[in-house]
Protein backbone atom coordinates (compact mmCIF):
# COMPACT_ATOMS: atom_id res chain seq x y z
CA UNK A 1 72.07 23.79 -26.81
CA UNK A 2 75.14 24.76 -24.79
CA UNK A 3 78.64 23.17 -23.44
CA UNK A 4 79.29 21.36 -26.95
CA UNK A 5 82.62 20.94 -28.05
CA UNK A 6 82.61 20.70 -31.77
CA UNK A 7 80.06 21.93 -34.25
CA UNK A 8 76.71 20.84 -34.88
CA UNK A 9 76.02 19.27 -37.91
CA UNK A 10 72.34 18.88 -37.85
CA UNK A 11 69.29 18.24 -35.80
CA UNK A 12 66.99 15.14 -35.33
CA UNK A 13 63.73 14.50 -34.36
CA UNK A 14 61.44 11.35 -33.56
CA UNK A 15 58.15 9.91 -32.24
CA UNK A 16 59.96 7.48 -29.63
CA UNK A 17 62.30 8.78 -26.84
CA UNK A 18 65.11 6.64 -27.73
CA UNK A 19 65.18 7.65 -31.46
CA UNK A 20 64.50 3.46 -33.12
CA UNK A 21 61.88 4.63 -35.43
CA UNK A 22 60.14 7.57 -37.01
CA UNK A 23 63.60 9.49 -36.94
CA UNK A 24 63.68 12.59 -39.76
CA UNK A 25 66.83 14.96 -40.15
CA UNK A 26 66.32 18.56 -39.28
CA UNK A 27 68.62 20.90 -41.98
CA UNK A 28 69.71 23.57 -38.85
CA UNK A 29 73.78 23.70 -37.97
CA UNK A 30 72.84 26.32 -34.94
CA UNK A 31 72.64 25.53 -31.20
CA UNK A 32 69.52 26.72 -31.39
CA UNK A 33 66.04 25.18 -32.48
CA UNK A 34 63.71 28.02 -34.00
CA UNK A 35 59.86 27.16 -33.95
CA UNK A 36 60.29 27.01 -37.80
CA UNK A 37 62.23 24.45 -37.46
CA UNK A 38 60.21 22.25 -34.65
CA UNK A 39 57.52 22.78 -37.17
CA UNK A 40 53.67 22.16 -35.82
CA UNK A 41 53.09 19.02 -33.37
CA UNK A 42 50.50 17.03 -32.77
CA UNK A 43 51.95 14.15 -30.38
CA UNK A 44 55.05 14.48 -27.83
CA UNK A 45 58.19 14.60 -29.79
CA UNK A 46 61.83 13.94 -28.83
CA UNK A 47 64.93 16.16 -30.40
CA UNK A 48 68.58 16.13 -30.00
CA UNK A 49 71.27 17.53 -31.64
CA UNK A 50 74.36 16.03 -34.11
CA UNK A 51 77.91 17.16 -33.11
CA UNK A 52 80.93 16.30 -34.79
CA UNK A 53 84.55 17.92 -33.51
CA UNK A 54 87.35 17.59 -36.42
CA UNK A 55 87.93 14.20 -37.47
CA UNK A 56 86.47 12.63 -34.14
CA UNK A 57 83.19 10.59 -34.61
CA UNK A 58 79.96 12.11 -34.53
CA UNK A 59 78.07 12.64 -30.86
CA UNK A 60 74.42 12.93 -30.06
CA UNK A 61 73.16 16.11 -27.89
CA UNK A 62 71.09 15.16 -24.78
CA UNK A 63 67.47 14.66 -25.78
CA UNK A 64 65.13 17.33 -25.37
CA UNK A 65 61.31 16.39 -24.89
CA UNK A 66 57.94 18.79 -25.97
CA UNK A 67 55.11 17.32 -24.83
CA UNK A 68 51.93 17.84 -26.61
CA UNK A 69 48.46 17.58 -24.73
CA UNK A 70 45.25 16.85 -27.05
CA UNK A 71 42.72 19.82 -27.40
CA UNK A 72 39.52 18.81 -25.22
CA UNK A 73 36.34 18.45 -27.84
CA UNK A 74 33.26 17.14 -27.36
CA UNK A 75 29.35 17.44 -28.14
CA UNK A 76 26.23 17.13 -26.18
CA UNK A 77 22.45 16.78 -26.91
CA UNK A 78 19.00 15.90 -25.57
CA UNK A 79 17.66 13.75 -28.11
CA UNK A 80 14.28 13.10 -26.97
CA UNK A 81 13.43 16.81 -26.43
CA UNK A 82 10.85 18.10 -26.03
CA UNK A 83 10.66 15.81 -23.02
CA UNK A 84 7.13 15.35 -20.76
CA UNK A 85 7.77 15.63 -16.76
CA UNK A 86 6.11 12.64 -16.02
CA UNK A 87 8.47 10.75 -18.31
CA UNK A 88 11.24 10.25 -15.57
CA UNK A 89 15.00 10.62 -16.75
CA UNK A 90 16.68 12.35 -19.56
CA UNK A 91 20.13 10.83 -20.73
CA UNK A 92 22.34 12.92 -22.14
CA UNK A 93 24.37 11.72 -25.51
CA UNK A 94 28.00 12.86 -25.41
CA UNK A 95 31.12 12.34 -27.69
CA UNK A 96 34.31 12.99 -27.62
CA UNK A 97 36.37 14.12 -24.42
CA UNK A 98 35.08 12.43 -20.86
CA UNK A 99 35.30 13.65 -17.42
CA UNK A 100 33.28 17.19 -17.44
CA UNK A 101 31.00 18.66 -15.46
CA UNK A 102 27.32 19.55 -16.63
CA UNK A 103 25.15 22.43 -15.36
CA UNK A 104 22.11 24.94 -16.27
CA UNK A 105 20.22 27.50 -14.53
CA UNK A 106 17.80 27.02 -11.67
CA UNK A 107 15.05 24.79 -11.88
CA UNK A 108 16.64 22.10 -13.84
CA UNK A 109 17.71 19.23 -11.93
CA UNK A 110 20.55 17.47 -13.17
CA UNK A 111 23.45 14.95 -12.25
CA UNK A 112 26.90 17.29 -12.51
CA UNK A 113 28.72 14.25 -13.28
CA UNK A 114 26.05 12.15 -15.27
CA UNK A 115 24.04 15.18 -17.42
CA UNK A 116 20.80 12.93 -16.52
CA UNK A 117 18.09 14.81 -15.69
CA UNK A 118 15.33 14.09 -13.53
CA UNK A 119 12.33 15.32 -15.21
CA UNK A 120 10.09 15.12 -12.12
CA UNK A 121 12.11 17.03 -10.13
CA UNK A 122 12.67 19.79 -12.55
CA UNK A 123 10.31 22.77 -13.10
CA UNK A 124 9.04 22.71 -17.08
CA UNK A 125 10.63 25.13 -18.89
CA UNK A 126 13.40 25.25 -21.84
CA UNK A 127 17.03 25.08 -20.59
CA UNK A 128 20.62 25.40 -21.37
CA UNK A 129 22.92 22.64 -20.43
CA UNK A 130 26.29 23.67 -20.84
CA UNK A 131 29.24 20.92 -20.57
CA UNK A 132 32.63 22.01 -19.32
CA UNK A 133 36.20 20.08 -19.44
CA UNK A 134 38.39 22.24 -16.94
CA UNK A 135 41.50 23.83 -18.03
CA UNK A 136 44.54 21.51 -18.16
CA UNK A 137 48.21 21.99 -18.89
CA UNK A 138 48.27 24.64 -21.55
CA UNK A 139 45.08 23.80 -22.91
CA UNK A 140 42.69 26.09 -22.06
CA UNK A 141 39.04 25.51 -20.55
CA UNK A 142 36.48 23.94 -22.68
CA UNK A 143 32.69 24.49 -23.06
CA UNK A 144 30.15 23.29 -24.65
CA UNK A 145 26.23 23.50 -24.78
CA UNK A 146 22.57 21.91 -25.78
CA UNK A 147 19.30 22.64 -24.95
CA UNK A 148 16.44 20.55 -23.42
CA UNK A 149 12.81 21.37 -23.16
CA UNK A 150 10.20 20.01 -20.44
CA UNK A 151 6.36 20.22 -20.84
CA UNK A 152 4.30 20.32 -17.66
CA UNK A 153 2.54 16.47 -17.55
CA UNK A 154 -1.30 16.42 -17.17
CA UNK A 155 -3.17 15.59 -14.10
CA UNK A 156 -5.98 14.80 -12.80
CA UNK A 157 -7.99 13.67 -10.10
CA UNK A 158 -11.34 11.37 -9.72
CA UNK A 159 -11.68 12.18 -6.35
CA UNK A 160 -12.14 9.83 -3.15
CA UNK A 161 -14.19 6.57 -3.30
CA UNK A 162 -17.79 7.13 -1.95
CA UNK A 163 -20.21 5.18 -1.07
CA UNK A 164 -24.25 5.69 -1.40
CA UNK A 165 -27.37 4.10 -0.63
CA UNK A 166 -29.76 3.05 -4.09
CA UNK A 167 -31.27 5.81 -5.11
CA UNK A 168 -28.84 8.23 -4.48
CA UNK A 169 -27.29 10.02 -6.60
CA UNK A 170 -23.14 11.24 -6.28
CA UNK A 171 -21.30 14.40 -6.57
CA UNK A 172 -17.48 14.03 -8.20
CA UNK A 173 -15.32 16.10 -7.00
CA UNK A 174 -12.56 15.68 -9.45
CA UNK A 175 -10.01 17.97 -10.68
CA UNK A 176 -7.65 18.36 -13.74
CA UNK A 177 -4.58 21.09 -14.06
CA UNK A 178 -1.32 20.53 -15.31
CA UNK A 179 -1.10 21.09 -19.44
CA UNK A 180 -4.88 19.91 -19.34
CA UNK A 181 -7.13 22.21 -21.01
CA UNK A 182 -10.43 19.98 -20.00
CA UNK A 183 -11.63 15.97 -18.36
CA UNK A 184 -14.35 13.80 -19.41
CA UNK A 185 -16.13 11.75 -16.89
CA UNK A 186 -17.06 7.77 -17.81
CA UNK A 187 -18.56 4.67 -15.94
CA UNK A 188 -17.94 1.18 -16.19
CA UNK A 189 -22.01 0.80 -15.93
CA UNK A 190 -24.60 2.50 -17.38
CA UNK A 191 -25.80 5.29 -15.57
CA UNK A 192 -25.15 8.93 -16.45
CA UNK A 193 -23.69 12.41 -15.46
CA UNK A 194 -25.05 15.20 -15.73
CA UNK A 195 -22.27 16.90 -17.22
CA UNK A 196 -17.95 17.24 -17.33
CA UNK A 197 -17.16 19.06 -14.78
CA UNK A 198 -15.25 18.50 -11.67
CA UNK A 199 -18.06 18.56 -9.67
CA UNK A 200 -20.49 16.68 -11.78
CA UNK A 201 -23.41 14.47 -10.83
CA UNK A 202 -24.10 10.67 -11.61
CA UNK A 203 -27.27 9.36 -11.07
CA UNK A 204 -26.56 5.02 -10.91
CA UNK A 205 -28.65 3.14 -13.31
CA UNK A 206 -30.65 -0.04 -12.07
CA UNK A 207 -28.12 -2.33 -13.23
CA UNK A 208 -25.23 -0.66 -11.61
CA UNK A 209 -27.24 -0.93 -8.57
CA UNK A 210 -27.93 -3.78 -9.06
CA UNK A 211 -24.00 -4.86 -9.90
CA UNK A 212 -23.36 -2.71 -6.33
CA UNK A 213 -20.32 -0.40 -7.64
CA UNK A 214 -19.14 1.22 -10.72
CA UNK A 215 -15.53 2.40 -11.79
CA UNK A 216 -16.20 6.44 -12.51
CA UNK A 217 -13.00 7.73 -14.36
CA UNK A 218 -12.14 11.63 -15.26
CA UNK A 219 -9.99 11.75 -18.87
CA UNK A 220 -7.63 14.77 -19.76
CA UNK A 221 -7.39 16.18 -22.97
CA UNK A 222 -4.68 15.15 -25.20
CA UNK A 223 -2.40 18.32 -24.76
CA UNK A 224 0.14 19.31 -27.25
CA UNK A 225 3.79 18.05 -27.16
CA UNK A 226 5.19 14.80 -25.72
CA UNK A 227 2.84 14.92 -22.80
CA UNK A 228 -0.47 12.47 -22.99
CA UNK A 229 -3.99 12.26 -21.87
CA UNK A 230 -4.01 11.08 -18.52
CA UNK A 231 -7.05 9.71 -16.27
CA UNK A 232 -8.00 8.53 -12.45
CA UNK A 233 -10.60 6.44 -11.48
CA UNK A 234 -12.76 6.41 -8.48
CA UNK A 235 -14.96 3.60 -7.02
CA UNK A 236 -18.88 4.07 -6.12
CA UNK A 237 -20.47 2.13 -4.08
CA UNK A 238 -23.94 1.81 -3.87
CA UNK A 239 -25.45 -0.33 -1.29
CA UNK A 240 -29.08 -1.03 -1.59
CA UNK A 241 -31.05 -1.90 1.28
CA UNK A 242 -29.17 -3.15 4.38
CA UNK A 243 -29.69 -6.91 4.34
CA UNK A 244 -28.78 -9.52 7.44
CA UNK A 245 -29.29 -13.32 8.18
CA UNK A 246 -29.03 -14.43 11.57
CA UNK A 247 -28.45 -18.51 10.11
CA UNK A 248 -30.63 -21.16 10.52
CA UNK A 249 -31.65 -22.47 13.58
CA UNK A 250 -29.28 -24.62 15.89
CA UNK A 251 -29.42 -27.39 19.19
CA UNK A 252 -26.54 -28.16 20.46
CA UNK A 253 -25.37 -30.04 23.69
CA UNK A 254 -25.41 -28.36 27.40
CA UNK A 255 -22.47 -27.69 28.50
CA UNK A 256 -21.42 -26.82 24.56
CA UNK A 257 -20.85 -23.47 22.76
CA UNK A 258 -22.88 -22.38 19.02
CA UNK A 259 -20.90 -21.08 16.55
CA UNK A 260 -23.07 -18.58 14.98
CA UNK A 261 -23.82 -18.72 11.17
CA UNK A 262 -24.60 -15.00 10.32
CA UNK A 263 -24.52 -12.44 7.27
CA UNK A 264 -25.08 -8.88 6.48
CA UNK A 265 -24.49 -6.79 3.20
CA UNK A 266 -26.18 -4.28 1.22
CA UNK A 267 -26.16 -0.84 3.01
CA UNK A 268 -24.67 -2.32 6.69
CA UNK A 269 -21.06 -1.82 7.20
CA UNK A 270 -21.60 -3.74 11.27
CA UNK A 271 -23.95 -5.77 13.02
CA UNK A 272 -24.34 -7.09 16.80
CA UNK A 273 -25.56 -9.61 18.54
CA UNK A 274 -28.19 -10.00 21.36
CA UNK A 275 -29.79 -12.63 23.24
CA UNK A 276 -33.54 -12.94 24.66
CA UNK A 277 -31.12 -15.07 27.35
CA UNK A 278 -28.68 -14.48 30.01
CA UNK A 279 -25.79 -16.09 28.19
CA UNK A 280 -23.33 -14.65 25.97
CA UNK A 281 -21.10 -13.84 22.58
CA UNK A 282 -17.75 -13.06 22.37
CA UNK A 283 -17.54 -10.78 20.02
CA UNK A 284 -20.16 -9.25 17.08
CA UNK A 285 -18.45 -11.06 13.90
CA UNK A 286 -20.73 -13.34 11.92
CA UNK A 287 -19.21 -16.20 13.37
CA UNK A 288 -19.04 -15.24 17.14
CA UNK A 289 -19.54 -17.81 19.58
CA UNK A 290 -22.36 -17.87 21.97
CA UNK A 291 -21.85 -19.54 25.35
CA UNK A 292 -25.39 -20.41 26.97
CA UNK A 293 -25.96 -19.49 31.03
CA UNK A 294 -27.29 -22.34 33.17
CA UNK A 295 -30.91 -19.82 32.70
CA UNK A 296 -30.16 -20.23 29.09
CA UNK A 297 -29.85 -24.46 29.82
CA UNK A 298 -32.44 -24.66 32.28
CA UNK A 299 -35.01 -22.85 29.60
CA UNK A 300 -33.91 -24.96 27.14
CA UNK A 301 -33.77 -22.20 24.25
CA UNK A 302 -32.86 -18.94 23.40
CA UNK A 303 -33.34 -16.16 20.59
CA UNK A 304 -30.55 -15.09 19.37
CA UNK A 305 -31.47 -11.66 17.11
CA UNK A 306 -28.28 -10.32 14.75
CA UNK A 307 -29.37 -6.51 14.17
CA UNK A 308 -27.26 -4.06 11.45
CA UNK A 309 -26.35 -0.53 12.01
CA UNK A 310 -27.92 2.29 10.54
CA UNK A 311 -26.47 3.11 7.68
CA UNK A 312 -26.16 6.84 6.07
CA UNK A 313 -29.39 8.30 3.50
CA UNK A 314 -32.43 5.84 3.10
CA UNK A 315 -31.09 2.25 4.30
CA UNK A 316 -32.45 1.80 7.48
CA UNK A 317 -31.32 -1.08 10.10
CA UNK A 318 -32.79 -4.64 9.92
CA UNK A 319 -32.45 -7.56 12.52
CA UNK A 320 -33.10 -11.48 12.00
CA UNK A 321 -33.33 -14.15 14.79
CA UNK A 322 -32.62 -17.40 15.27
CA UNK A 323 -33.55 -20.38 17.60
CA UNK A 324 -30.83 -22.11 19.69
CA UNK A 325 -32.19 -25.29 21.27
CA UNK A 326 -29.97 -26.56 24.25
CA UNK A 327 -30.10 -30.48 24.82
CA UNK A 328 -29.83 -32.06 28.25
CA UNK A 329 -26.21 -33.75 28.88
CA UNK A 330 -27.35 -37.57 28.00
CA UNK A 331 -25.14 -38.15 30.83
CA UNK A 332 -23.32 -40.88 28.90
CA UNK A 333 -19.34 -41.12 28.17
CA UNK A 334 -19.00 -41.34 23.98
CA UNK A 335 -17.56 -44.19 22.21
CA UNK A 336 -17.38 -48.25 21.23
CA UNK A 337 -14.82 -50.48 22.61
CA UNK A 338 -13.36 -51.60 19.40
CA UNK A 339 -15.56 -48.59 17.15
CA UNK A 340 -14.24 -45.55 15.07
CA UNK A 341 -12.26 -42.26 17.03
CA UNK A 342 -15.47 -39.45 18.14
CA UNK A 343 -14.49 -36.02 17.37
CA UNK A 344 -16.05 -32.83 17.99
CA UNK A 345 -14.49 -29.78 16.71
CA UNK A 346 -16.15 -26.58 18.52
CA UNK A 347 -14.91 -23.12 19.60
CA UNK A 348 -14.00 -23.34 23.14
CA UNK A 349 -15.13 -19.93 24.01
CA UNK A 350 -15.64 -19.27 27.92
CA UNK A 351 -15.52 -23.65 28.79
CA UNK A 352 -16.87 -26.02 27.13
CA UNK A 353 -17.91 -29.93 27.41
CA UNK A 354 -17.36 -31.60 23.96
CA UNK A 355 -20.20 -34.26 23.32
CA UNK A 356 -20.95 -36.50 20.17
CA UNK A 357 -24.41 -35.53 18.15
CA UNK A 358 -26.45 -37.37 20.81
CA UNK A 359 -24.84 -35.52 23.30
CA UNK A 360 -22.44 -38.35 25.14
CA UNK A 361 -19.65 -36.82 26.38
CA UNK A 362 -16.23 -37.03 25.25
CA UNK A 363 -14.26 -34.31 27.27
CA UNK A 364 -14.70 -30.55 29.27
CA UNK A 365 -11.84 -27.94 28.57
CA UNK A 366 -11.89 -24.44 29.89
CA UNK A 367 -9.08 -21.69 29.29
CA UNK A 368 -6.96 -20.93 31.82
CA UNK A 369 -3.10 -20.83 33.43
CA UNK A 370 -0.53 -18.79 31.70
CA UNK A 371 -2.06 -19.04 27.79
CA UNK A 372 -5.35 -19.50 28.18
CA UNK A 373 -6.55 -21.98 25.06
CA UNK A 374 -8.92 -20.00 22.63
CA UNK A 375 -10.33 -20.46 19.19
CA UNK A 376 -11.48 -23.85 17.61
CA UNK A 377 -10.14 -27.22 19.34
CA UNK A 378 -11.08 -30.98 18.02
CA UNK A 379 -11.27 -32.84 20.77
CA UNK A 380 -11.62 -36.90 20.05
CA UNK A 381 -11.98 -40.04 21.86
CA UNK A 382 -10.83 -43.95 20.77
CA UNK A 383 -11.76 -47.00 22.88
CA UNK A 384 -9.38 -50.40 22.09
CA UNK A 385 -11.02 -53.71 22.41
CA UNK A 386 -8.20 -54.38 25.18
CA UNK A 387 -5.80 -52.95 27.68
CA UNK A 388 -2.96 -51.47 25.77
CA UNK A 389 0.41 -51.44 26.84
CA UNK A 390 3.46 -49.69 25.29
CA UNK A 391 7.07 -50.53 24.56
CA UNK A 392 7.97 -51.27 28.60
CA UNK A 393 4.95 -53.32 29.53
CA UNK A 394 3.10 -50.17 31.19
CA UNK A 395 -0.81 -50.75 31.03
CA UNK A 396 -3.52 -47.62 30.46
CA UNK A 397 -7.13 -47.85 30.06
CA UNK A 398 -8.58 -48.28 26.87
CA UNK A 399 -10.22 -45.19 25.96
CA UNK A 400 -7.58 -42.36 24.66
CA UNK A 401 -8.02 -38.89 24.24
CA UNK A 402 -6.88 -36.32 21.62
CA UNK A 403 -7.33 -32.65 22.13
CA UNK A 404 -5.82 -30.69 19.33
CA UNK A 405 -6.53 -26.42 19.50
CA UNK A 406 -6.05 -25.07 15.87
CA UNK A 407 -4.02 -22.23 17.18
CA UNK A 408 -0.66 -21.99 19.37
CA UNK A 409 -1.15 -25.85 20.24
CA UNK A 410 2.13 -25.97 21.62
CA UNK A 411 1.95 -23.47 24.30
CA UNK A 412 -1.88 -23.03 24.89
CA UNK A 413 -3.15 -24.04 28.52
CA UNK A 414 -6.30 -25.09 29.92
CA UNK A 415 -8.40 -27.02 32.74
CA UNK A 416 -9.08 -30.36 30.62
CA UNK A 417 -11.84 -32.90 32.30
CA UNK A 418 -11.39 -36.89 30.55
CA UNK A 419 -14.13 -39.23 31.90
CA UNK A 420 -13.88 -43.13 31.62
CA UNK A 421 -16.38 -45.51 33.18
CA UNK A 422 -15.90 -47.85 36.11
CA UNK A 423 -15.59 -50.92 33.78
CA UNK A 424 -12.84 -49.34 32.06
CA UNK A 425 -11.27 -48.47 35.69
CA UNK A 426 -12.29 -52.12 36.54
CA UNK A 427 -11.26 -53.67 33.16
CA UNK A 428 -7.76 -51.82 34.02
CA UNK A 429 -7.21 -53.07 37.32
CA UNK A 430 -8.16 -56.84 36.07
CA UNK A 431 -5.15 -56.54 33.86
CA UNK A 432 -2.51 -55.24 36.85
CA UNK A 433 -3.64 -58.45 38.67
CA UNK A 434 -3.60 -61.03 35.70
CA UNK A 435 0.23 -59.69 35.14
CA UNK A 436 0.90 -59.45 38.15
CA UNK A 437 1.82 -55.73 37.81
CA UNK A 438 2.28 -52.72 40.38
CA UNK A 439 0.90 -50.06 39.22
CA UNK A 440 -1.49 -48.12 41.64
CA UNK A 441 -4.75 -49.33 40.54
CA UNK A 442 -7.95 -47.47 39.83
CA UNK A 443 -10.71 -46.54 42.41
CA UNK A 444 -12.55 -49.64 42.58
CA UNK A 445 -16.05 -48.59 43.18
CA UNK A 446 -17.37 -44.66 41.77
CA UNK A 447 -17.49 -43.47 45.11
CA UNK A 448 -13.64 -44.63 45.58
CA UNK A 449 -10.49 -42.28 44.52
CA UNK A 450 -6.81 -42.21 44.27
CA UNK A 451 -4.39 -39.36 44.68
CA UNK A 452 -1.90 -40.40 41.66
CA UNK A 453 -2.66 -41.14 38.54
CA UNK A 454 0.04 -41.69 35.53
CA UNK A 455 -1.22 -39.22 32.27
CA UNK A 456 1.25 -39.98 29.15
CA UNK A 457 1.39 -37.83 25.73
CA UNK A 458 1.57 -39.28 22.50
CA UNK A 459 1.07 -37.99 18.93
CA UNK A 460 0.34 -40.22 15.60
């Protein structure tokens, strides 16, 4: 202490800067405060000096502040090591001081801030891990260290699915590595291998041919450490035989498509379609849609043969027909004044004219314009007992039509033909008379026409 006028009677110290509490003497008369006297700290302290000048009252020295920063400690550890590489991440426990850095040699991948470490991404091996709190004030830099073991995981391999024809046999071609010393093939049926190997061979039993596939799965050895057995399955297939129906026969209406009824299995992985006709399918499925020529209606039936492929080893291709019998148009419009809605609901294919079961015709619709129509469409026809008439007094013949495709019905086009009969035409015009209405009437005779015709949509 300098620039006092008087002498110093003592020294004081204390925990708070403005000396309320925790205030002790200090026995020292000098201007100067010797380390002895200070004494060892463990939190900031605050000191000043007592002066006192004859009989004038006592003064206090300006305070003087040491500062004391806490020593960085703290631990780390690993608990869970040994740890297995296939286990994910491994969380570090730490006490004491926050805010250091981790690191370890190469091949260890860890989170600087975090100390995680991601076990997959590391190579196995034992490491160091050492935690550091950087040097701050006059505390010096602080380190401190744990180790952490990873065992190589197990692996293995069952190999690809395959796929054989009965009475066949397979040939794995598994593998194992890792901290596996050896595998064990098993099947979910009953047939056998030969031996353990990667490249073993199973011969199918007759009831896992007869079930059509067995689960085959290669087993590690339980290796030593945290690391488990591990295994991998593969899938056989065995397809006996190749098998395919071509559905019962069919007769359907001229003018009409057949949807096609078909099935193949065992060894076949396709079929296609022919014709002893000159019509024909849209695609190969099982359900493809055959659209007869005007041979095919003037012949009055075709066969329709659904042949597989030739599939790989024994299974050779097989074929199965059918009969398709086209009916003559019965050149009648479907429907009962007064009787229940006629639906038919059949894939449009190419065109098609939609008839009941005894072939009356309700309506023709063939794709075309900007979205051609495809797929399934019900088409149906109603007949009232009378002329109806709707909210404004505007008459339409009795029989109504509704054509609903089952796909993209909003914004599919198509040619659509609607038939009515002359009495309804007649019927029609009768009414426009009675009421004494203006509508532009019907043609009044079959061989008549007119050039505008009113066509309203309704739903419900």
């Amino acid at each position: 202490m300098s620039g006092n006028t008087g002498s110093v009677t003592k020294w004081q110290r204390s925990t708070t800067s403005d000396f309320s509490s925790g205030v002790t003497d200090i026995a020292n008369t000098t201007t100067t405060l010797a380390g002895a006297s200070i004494g060892a700290l463990t939190i900031t302290t605050y000191f000043r000096a007592v002066v006192q000048s004859g009989v004038c009252p006592i003064a206090n020295s300006s305070i003087a502040t040491i500062i004391v920063n806490s020593a960085p400690a703290a631990t780390i550890s690993y608990a869970g090591s040994p740890y297995c590489s296939s286990a994910g991440t491994a969380t570090v426990t730490q006490t004491g001081t926050t805010g250091g850095t981790y690191s370890s040699t190469a091949g260890l991948s860890i989170n600087a801030t975090t100390g995680d470490v991601n076990l997959g991404a590391s190579t196995p091996n034992s490491y160091t891990v050492t935690y550091t709190i950087a040097a701050s004030g006059t505390c010096p830099e602080f380190q401190t260290t744990a180790s952490i073991t990873i065992n190589a995981a197990a692996t293995v391999s069952a190999g690809s699915n395959q796929t054989i024809c009965a009475g066949s046999t397979a040939t794995m071609a598994g593998s194992f590595g890792g901290s596996a010393l050896s595998a064990t093939w098993s099947t979910s049926g009953t047939g056998s291998f030969n031996n353990n190997t990667a490249t073993a061979v199973y011969t199918p039993s007759g009831a896992d041919i007869s079930l059509g596939s067995v689960t085959l799965t290669y087993t590690t050895d339980d290796p030593t450490g945290p690391c488990g057995s591990v295994n991998a399955s593969m899938t056989l297939t065995i397809n006996p035989v190749a098998t395919v129906s071509a559905g019962s026969n069919q007769t359907i209406c001229a003018g009409s498509t057949a949807t096609m009824a078909g099935n193949f299995g065992g060894g076949a992985s396709s079929a296609t379609w022919s014709t002893n006709g000159t019509g024909s399918f849209n695609n190969n499925s099982t359900t493809a849609v055959y659209t007869p020529s005007a041979g095919d209606i003037t012949v009055g039936s075709v066969i329709l043969t659904y042949t597989t492929n030739d599939p790989g080893g024994p299974c050779g291709s097989v074929n199965a027909n059918m009969t398709l019998t086209i009916s003559s148009s019965a050149n009648t419009l479907a429907g009962i004044a007064g009787g229940a809605q006629v639906c038919k609901n059949m894939n449009v294919g190419a065109g098609a004219v939609y008839s009941d079961g005894s072939c009356n015709v309700i309506a023709k619709v063939v794709p075309s314009g900007v979205s051609p129509v495809t797929g399934m469409i019900n088409v149906c026809v109603k007949i009232e007992n009378s002329i109806p008439a709707d909210g404004t007094g505007e008459p339409y013949i009795a029989r109504h039509y509704d054509l609903t495709p089952a796909s993209n019905p909003a914004t599919s086009t198509a040619t659509i033909t609607l038939y009515a009969t002359q009495a309804e035409f007649d019927a029609y015009n009768a009414y426009l008379t009675a009421n004494s209405l203006a509508f532009r009437p019907f043609p009044s005779n079959p061989a008549g026409n007119t050039s505008v015709i009113r066509v309203r949509q309704y739903h419900g």
